[in-house]
Protein backbone atom coordinates (compact mmCIF):
# COMPACT_ATOMS: atom_id res chain seq x y z
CA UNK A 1 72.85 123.98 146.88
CA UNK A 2 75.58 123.82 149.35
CA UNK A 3 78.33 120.67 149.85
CA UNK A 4 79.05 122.13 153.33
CA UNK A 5 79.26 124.63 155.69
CA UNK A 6 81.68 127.43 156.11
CA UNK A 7 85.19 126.03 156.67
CA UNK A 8 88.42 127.33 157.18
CA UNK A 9 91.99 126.77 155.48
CA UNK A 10 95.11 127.88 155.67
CA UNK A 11 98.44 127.03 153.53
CA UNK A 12 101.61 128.16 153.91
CA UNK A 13 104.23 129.11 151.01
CA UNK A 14 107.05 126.79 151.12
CA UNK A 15 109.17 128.98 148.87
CA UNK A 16 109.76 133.02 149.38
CA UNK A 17 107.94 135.26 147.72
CA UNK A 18 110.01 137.59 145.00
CA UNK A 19 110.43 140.53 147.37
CA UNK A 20 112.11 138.19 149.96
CA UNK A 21 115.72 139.85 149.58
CA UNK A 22 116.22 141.70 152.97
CA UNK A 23 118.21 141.69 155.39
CA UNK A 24 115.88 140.94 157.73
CA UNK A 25 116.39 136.59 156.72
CA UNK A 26 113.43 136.90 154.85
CA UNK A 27 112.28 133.51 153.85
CA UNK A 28 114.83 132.07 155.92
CA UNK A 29 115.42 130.27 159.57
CA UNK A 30 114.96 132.51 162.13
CA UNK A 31 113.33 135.12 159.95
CA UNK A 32 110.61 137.29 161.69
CA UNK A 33 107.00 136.54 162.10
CA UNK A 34 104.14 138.63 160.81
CA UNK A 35 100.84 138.57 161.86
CA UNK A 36 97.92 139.56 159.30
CA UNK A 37 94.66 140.10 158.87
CA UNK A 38 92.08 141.13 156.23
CA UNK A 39 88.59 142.92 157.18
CA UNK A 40 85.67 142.79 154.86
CA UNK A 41 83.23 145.92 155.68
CA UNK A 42 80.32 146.33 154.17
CA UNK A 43 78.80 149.84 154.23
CA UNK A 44 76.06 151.85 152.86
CA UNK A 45 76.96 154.08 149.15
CA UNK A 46 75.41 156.89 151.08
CA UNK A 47 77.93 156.78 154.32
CA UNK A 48 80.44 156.12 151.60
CA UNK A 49 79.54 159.72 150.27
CA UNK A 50 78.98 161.13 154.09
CA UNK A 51 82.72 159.61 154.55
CA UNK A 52 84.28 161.18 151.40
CA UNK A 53 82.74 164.44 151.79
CA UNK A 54 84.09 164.33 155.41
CA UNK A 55 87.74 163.66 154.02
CA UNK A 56 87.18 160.35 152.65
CA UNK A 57 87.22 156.45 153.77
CA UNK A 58 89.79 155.80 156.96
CA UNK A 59 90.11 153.44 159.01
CA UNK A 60 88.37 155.36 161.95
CA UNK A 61 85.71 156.37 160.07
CA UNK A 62 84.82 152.80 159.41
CA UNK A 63 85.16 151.35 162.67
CA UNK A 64 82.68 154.32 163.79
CA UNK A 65 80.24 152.86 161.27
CA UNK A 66 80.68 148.90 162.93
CA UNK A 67 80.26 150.36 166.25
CA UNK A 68 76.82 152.43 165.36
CA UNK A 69 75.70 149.15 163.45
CA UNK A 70 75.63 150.88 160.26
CA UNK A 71 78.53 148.92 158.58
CA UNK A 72 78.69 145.15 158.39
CA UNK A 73 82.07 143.10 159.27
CA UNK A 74 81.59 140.02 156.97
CA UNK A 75 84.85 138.85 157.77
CA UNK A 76 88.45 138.93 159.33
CA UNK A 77 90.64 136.41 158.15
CA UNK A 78 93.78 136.32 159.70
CA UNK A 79 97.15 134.46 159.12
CA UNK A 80 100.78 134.70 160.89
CA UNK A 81 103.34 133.54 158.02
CA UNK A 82 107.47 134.31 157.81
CA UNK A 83 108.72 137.20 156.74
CA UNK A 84 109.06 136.55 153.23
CA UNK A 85 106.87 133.57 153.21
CA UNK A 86 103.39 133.30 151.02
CA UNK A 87 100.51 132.32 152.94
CA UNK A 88 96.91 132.02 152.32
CA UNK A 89 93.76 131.81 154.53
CA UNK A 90 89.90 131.23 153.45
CA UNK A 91 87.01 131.18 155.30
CA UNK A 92 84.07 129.86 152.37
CA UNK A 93 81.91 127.96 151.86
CA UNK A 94 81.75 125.63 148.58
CA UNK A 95 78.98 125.66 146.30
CA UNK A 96 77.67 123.33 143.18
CA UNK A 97 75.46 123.73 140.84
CA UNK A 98 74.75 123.02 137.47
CA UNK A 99 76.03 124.33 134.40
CA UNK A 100 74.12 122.47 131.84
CA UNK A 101 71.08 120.39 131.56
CA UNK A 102 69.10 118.12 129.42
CA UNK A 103 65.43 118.16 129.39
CA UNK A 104 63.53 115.36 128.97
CA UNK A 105 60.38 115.61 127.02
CA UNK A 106 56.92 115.49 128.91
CA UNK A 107 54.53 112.46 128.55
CA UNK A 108 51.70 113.70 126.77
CA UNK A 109 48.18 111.94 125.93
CA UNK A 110 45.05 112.31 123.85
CA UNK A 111 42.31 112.90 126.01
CA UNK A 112 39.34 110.94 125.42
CA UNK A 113 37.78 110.91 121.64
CA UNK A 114 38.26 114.28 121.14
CA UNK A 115 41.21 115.97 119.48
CA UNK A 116 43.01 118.35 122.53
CA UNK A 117 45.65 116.80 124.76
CA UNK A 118 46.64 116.46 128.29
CA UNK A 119 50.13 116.11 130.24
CA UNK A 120 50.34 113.36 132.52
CA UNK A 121 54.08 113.96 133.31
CA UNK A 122 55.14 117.09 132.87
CA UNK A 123 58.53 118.31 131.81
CA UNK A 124 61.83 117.04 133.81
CA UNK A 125 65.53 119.30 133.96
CA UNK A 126 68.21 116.84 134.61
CA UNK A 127 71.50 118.48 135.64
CA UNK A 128 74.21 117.22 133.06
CA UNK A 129 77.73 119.02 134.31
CA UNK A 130 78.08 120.76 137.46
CA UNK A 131 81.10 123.59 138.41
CA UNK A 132 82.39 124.26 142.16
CA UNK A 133 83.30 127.56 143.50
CA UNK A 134 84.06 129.00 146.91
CA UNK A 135 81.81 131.75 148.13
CA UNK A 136 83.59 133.56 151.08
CA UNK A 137 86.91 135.61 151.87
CA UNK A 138 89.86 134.24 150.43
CA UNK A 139 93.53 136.24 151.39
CA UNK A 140 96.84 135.47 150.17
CA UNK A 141 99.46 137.76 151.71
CA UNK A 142 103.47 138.27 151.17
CA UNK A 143 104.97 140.16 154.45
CA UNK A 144 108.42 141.26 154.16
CA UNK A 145 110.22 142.67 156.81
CA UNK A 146 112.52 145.62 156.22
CA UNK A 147 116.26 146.07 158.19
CA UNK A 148 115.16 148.34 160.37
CA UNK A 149 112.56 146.27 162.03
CA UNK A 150 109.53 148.12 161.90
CA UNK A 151 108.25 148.35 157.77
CA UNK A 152 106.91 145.51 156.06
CA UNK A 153 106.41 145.26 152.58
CA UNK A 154 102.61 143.63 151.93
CA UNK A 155 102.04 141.87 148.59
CA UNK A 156 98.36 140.97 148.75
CA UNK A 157 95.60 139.53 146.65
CA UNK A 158 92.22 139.40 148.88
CA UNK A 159 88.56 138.22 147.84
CA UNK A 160 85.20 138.80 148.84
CA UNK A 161 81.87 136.82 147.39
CA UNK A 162 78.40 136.42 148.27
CA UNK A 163 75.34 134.60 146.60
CA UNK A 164 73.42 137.87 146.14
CA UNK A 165 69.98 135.13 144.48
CA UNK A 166 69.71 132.68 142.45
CA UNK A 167 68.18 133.59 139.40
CA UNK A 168 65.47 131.12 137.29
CA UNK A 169 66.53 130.69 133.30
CA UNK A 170 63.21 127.99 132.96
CA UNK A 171 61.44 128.03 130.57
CA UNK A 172 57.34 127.96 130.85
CA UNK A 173 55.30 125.36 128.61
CA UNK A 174 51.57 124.83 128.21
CA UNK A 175 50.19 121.95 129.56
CA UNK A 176 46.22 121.00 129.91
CA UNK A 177 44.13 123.27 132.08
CA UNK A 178 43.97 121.02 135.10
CA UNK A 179 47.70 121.56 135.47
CA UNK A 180 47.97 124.85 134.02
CA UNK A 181 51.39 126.59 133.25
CA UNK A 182 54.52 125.26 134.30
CA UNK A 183 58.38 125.91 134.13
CA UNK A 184 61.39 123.80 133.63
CA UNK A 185 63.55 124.91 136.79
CA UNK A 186 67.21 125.81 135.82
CA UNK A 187 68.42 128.30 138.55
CA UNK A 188 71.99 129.48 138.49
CA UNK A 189 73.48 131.14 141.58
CA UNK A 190 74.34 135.55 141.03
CA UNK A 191 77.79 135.82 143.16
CA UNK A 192 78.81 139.59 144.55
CA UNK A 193 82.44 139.05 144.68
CA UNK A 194 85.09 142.19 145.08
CA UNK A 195 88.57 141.54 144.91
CA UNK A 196 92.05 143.36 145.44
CA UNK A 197 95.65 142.92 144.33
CA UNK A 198 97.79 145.31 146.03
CA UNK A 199 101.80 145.98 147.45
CA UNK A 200 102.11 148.60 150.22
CA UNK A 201 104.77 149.26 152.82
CA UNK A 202 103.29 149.70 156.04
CA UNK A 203 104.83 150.46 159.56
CA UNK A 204 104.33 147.63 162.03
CA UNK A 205 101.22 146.94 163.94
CA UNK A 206 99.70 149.84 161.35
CA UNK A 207 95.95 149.40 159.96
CA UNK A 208 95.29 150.86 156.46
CA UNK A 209 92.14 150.89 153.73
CA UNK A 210 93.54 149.01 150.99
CA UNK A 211 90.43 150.09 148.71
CA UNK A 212 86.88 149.00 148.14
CA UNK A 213 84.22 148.60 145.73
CA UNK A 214 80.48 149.00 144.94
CA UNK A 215 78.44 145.83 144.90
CA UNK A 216 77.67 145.26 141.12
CA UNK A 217 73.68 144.27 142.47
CA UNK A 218 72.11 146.88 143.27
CA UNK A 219 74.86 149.56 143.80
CA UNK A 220 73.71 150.31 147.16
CA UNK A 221 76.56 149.40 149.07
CA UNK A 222 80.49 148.44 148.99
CA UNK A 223 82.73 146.52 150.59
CA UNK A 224 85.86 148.30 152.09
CA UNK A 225 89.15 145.93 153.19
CA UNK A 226 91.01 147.11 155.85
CA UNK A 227 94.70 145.33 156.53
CA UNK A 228 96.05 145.15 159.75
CA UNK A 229 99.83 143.94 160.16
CA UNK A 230 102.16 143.19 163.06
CA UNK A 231 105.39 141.41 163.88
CA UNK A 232 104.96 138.80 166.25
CA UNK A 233 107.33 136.47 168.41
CA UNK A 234 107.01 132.25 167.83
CA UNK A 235 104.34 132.82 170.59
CA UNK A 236 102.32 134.98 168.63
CA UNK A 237 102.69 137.92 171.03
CA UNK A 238 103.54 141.38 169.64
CA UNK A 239 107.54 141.93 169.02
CA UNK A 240 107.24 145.82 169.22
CA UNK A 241 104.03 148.04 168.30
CA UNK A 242 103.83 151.08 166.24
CA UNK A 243 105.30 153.94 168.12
């Protein structure tokens, strides 16, 4: 069951992140801007294997896939933070459900003289403790930018998750024929989540494949992240591509 819909955050490190000791002001006033963002692809294992034979998984490769509609973009979060600043962005949505219940016994009844016996309430799960967890993409990202203007040092932790079903741990009991067999409904949700911590230097206004995974479910498919970063101006405009 579902609190909500999808909803967006972002928070902003107030402190600089340990790799903040550039000359570029990292952390500081008047420190450059950077400009991130995380895509979620999912793809097919088998264009995974087409892609790998080919030379393996780039970025072109996969944006060939999103074009043909034979890769999935489940998300793009993106975020412009300090250089040197932590920031994080999620797009989820929250879910609760229970993680333990009490049963309460059903009311049962002799039926008329005879000696067999017949349900006239039937078993009832209550919920007793319930948990919270955010199902959606979740990035927290460290920029640095380098002296010379144009490499930026990425520390980034990114997360992907999906209810992939909700699976039924009821148990069936007998009750009288009129009712026949029921089960005690306890479902619990089966989350898909892939995650990545990672540090690369990139060149400014670059796009790289930080990694991926196979879905645990199935094994069909994976999600690929792609990162995308660029030094922008206190307008958000590009400072100076890649050349």
């Amino acid at each position: 069951m579902s609190t909500g819909g999808t909803r967006w955050m972002m928070a902003l490190g107030m402190l600089a992140c340990a790799c903040a000791t550039c000359p570029a002001r990292a952390g500081q006033p008047g420190a450059p801007q950077v400009e991130a963002e995380v895509e979620f692809v999912q793809v097919a294992m088998e264009d995974v294997s087409a892609m790998l034979a080919g030379g393996g998984v780039n970025v072109e490769a996969l944006r060939e896939l999103c074009k043909k509609g034979k890769a999935r973009l489940l998300a793009a979060p993106r975020l412009i933070t300090g250089s040197g600043r932590n920031a994080t962005v999620k797009g989820v949505t929250e879910i609760m459900y229970p993680t333990q219940f009490k049963p309460e016994a059903p009311e049962v009844k002799q039926a008329g003289t005879n000696l067999s016996l017949s349900v006239s309430r039937p078993i009832a799960v209550v919920p007793a403790e319930f948990e919270r967890r955010e199902i959606g993409a979740i990035v927290n990202v460290c920029p640095t930018v380098q002296s010379d203007m144009n490499t930026i040092d990425v520390i980034i932790q990114s997360e992907f998750g999906q209810i992939q079903n909700w699976t039924e741990y009821g148990f069936g009991y007998p009750v009288d024929q009129a009712m026949g067999p029921q089960i005690a409904p306890m479902k619990l949700p089966v989350v898909e989540n892939c995650s990545l911590t990672e540090q690369v230097a990139m060149d400014n206004g670059a796009t790289v494949v930080l990694g991926g995974a196979s879905l645990p479910t199935g094994g069909d498919k994976a999600v690929y992240m792609l990162l995308s970063v660029r030094i922008v101006d206190t307008q958000g405009k590009p400072v100076r591509e890649r050349p």
